[in-house]
Each structure stands twice: as structure tokens, then as C-alpha cells.
Protein backbone atom coordinates (compact mmCIF):
# COMPACT_ATOMS: atom_id res chain seq x y z
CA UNK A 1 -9.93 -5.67 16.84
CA UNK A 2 -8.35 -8.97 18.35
CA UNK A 3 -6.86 -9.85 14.63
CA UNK A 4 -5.00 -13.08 14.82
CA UNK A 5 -3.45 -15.04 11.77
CA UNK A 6 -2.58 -18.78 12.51
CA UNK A 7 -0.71 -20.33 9.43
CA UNK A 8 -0.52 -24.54 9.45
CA UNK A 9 2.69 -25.40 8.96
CA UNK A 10 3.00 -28.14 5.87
CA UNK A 11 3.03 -32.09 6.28
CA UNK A 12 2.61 -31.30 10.05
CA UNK A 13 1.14 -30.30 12.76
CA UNK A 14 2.29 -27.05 13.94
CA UNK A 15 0.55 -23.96 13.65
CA UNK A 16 2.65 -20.64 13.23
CA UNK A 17 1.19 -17.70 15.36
CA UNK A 18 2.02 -14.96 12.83
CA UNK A 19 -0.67 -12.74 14.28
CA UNK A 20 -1.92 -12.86 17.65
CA UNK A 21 -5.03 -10.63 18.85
CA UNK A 22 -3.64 -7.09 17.52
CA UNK A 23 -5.86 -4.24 18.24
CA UNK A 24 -5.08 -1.06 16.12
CA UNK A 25 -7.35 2.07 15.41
CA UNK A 26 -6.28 4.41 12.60
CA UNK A 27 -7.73 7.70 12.40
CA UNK A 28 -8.92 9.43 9.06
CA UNK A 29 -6.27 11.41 7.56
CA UNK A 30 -3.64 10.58 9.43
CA UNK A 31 -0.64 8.02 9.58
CA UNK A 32 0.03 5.64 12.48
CA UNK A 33 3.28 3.94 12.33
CA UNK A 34 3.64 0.10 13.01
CA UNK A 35 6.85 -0.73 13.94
CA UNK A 36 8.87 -4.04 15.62
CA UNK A 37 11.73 -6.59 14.86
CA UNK A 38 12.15 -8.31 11.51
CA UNK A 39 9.70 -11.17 11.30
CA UNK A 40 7.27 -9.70 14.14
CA UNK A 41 4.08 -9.92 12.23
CA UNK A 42 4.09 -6.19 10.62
CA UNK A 43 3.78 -6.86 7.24
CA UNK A 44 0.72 -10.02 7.97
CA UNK A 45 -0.95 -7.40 9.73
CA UNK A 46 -1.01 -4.76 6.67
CA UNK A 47 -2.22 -8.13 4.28
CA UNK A 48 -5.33 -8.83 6.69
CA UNK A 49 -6.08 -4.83 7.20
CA UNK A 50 -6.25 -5.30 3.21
CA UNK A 51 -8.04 -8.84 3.33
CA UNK A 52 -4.75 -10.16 1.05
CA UNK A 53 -5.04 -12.85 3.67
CA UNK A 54 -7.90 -13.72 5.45
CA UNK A 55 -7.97 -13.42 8.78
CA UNK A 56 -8.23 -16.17 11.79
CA UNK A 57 -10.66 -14.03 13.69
CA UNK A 58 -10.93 -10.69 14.81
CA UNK A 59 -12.61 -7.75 12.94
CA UNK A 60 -11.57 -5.21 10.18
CA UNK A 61 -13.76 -2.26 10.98
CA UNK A 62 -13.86 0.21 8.02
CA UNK A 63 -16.71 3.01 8.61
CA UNK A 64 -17.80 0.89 10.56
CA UNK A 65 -18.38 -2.24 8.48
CA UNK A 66 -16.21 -5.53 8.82
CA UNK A 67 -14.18 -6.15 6.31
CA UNK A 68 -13.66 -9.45 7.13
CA UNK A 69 -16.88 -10.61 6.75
CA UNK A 70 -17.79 -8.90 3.97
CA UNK A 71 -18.95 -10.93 0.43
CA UNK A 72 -16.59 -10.81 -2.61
CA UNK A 73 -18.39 -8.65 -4.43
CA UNK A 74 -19.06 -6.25 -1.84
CA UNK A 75 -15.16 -6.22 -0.65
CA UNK A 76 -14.06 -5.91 -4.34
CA UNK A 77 -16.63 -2.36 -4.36
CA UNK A 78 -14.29 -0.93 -1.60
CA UNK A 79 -10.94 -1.99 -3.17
CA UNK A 80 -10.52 1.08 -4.21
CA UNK A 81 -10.67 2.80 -1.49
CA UNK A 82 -7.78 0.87 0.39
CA UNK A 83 -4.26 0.67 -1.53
CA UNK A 84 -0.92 -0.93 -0.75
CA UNK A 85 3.44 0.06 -1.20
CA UNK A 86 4.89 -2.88 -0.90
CA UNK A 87 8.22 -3.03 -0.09
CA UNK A 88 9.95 -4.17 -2.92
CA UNK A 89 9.47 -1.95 -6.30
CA UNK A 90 11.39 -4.46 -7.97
CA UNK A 91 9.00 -7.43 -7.63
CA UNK A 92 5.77 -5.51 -7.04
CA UNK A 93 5.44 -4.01 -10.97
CA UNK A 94 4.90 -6.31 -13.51
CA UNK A 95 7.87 -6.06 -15.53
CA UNK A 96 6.00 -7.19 -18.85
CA UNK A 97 3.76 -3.85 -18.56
CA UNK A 98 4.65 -0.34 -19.36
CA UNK A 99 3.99 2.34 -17.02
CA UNK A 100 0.88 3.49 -18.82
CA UNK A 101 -0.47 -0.16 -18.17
CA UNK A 102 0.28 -0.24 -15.23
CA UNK A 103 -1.34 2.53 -14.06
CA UNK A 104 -4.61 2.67 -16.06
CA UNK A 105 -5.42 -0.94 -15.42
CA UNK A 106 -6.43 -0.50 -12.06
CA UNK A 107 -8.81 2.16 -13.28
CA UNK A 108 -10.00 0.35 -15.58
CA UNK A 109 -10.83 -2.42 -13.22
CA UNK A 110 -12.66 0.05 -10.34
CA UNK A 111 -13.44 3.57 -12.44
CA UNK A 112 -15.83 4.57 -14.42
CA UNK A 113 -13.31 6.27 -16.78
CA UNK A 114 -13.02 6.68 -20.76
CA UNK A 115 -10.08 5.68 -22.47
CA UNK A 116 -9.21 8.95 -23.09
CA UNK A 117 -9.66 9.96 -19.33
CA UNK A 118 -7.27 7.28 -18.09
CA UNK A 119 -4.64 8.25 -20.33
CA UNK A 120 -5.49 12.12 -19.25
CA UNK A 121 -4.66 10.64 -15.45
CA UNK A 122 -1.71 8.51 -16.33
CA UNK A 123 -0.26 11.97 -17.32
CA UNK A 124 -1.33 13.68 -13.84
CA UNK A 125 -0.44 11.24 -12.05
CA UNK A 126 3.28 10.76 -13.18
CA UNK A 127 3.76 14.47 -12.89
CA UNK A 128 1.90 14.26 -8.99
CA UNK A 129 5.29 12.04 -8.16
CA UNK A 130 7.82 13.63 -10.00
CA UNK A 131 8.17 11.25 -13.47
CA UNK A 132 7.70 12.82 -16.99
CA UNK A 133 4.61 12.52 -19.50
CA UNK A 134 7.36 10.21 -21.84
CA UNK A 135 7.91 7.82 -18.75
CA UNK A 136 4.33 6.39 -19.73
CA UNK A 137 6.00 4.65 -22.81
CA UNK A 138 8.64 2.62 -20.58
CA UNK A 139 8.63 -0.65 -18.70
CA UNK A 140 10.02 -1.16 -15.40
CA UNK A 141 13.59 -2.40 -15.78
CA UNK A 142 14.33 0.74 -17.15
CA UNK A 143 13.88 2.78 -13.81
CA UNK A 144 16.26 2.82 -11.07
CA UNK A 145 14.54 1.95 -7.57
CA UNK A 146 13.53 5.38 -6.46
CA UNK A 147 11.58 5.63 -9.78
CA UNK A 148 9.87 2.56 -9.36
CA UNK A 149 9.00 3.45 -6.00
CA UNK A 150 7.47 6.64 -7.31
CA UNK A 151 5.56 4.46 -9.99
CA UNK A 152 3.98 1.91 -6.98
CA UNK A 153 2.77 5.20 -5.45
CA UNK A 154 1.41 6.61 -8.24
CA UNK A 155 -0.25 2.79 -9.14
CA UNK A 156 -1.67 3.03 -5.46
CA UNK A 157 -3.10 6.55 -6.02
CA UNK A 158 -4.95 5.48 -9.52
CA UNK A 159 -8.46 4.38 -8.14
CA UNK A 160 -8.23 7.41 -5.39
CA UNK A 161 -8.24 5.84 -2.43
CA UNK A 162 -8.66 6.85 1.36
CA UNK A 163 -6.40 4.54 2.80
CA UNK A 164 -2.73 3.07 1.74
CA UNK A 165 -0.91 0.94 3.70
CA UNK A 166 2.89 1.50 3.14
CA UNK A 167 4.76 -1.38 3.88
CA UNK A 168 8.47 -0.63 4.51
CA UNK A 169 8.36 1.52 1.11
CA UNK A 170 11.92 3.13 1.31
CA UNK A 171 13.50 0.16 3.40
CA UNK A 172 14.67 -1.16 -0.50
CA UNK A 173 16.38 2.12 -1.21
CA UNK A 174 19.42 4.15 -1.15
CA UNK A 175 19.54 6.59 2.04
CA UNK A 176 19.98 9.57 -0.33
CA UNK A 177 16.42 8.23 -2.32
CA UNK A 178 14.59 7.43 0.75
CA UNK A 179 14.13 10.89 1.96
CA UNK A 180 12.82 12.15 -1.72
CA UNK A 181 9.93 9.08 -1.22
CA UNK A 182 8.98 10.07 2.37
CA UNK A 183 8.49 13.67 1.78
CA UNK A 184 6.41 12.57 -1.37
CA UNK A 185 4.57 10.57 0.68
CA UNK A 186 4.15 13.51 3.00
CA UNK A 187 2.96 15.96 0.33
CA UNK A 188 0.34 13.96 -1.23
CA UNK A 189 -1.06 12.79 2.10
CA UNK A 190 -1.49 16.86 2.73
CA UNK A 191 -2.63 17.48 -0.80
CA UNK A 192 -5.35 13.98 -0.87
CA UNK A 193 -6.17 13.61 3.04
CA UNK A 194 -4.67 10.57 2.77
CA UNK A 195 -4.76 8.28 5.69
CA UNK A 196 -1.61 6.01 6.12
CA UNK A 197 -0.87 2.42 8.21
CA UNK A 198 3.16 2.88 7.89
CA UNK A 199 5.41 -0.54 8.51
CA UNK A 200 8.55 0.08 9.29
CA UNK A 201 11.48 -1.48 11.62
CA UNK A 202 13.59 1.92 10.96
CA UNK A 203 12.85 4.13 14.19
CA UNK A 204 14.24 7.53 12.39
CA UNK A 205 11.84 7.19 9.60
CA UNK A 206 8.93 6.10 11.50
CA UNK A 207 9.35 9.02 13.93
CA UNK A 208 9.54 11.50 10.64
CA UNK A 209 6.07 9.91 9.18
CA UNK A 210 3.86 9.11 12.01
CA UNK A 211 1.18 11.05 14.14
CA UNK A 212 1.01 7.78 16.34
CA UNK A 213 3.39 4.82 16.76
CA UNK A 214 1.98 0.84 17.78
């Protein structure tokens, strides 16, 4: 409600209005998409939704509670429950971690897990977006784009969340690839009740995804 996002620009005195009183409502379990020109504001307003950047004003009402007011410690409690795709998967995975890392660190940051249980999910979790168990072993680089898109989702899926905001996640990708990531996308919001804030400029693929457009 009435989110804004004023960045000062540098050595003067300008302000950049990235974000300017948005009002947005997402229901539970499903996907609204967020669309607009290049440079509009879409991905600042999936950042603040997340509290990656803090907010101007306005409110972030989860359940009820603001997010944006909320204490550290109490904001890092519901991490878990609100996940991010960026757009890029080959800047968003740390290319000095294998997959395994990569997906049991966030569970070992938020869950309550044994060693052996993470590993047990790592497994689950590759097979839940169509990589093998031997995948675990491998680092980024040696994925093609599609793959590593599959890995961010299955990264974002780790700490089970409620809510993922996908931020242009198949705008990075061949056509061909795209498709295989939005019906994944599709299948394991039906299979998780998964509720979605979609950012995308491409009308076609936000009309495929999306219950509601803003």
C-alpha cells in the first residue's frame, strides 16, 4: 500500500522516483503478473515486496503484519517464507559453490534440518525440477541457462516458502527453454500452493502465468 522508493542520485541533488505510491494485493495461491516498459520500476517493486531495499514509505502487509517495519530478527524469521528468481541464472548462483551448496545452505540458515536430511532434500528437490541426483556434485558453469534456471528454482523452493517473486525468470533464455521453465513453474505452484508476484515486460508469457495482471 502506497510503496514509493526515492533513490538520491550521487554528488547531487536529484532524487530518482523509482517507485511512486504502488498499491498491489496478491492473493494466496495464486500469481498476479506485473508487467510495464523496461526501466518502469518492476523489478524495485519485487526488492521492497522482499525488503532487499527498504522502502521510502508505504506498507508491506504480509498476514497482515508490515513488513516494513518489522525488526531484523523478526524479518529474518519470515525469510523463509518469501523467495526470489531473479532474472539472470548466470549472476544469481555463486559460481564458487556446487549445486549441493547451494541448495542446502539456505536450509541450513532457516531449517531445522540434519545433515543427513538436507542432503535427503537436495536429492528431491533436483528431481522436483527435472536435474539428476549426480547434478549435486557440479558447479554452475557447467549448466547451460535453462539448467541454471531450474537450479534458482529449486534454491528458492529449499526453505519452503509461500511466496516467490519471479522476476523476469525466462526473459534470459532461449524461446525453446522458456516454455519448459514456465510450465515448471506452473506445476509446482499446483503441487506447493505456491503464490507468485510474476515481472515480466513479455505480454504472451504474462498472459500464460497470471490469474491477474497490474
Amino acid at each position: 500500500r502506497g510503496l514509493v522508493k526515492h533513490f538520491p542520485v550521487e554528488g547531487t541533488r536529484e532524487i530518482v522516483h523509482a517507485v511512486d505510491g504502488v498499491d498491489l494485493t496478491v492473493g494466496q495461491g495464486e500469481t498476479l503478473g506485473l508487467v510495464g516498459e523496461s526501466g518502469c520500476g518492476k523489478t524495485t517493486v519485487g526488492r521492497l515486496v522482499l525488503r532487499l531495499l527498504e522502502p521510502t514509505s508505504g506498507e508491506l502487509l504480509l498476514n497482515g503484519r508490515d513488513l516494513a517495519r518489522l525488526p531484523a530478527g523478526d524479518l529474518r524469521r519470515l525469510r523463509a517464507r518469501m523467495q526470489i528468481v531473479f532474472q539472470d541464472p548466470f549472476s544469481s548462483l555463486n559460481p564458487r559453490m556446487t549445486v549441493e551448496t547451494l541448495l542446502a545452505r539456505p536450509m541450513q540458515i532457516h531449517l531445522d534440518l540434519s545433515a543427513a536430511a538436507r542432503e535427503a532434500r537436495v536429492g528431491e528437490l533436483l528431481e522436483k525440477v527435472g536435474l539428476r541426483g549426480e547434478h549435486r556434485r557440479r558447479y554452475p558453469h557447467e549448466f547451460s541457462g535453462g539448467q541454471r534456471q531450474r537450479i534458482a528454482v529449486a534454491r528458492a523452493l529449499s526453505v519452503n516458502p509461500d511466496f516467490i517473486v519471479l522476476d523476469e525468470p525466462t526473459s534470459a533464455l532461449d524461446v525453446s527453454v522458456q516454455a519448459q521453465i514456465l510450465n515448471l513453474l506452473k506445476q509446482l505452484q499446483r503441487d506447493h500452493g505456491l503464490t507468485y508476484l510474476f515481472i515480466s515486460h513479455n505480454l504472451e508469457v504474462v498472459k500464460h502465468m497470471s490469474d491477474r495482471i497490474a
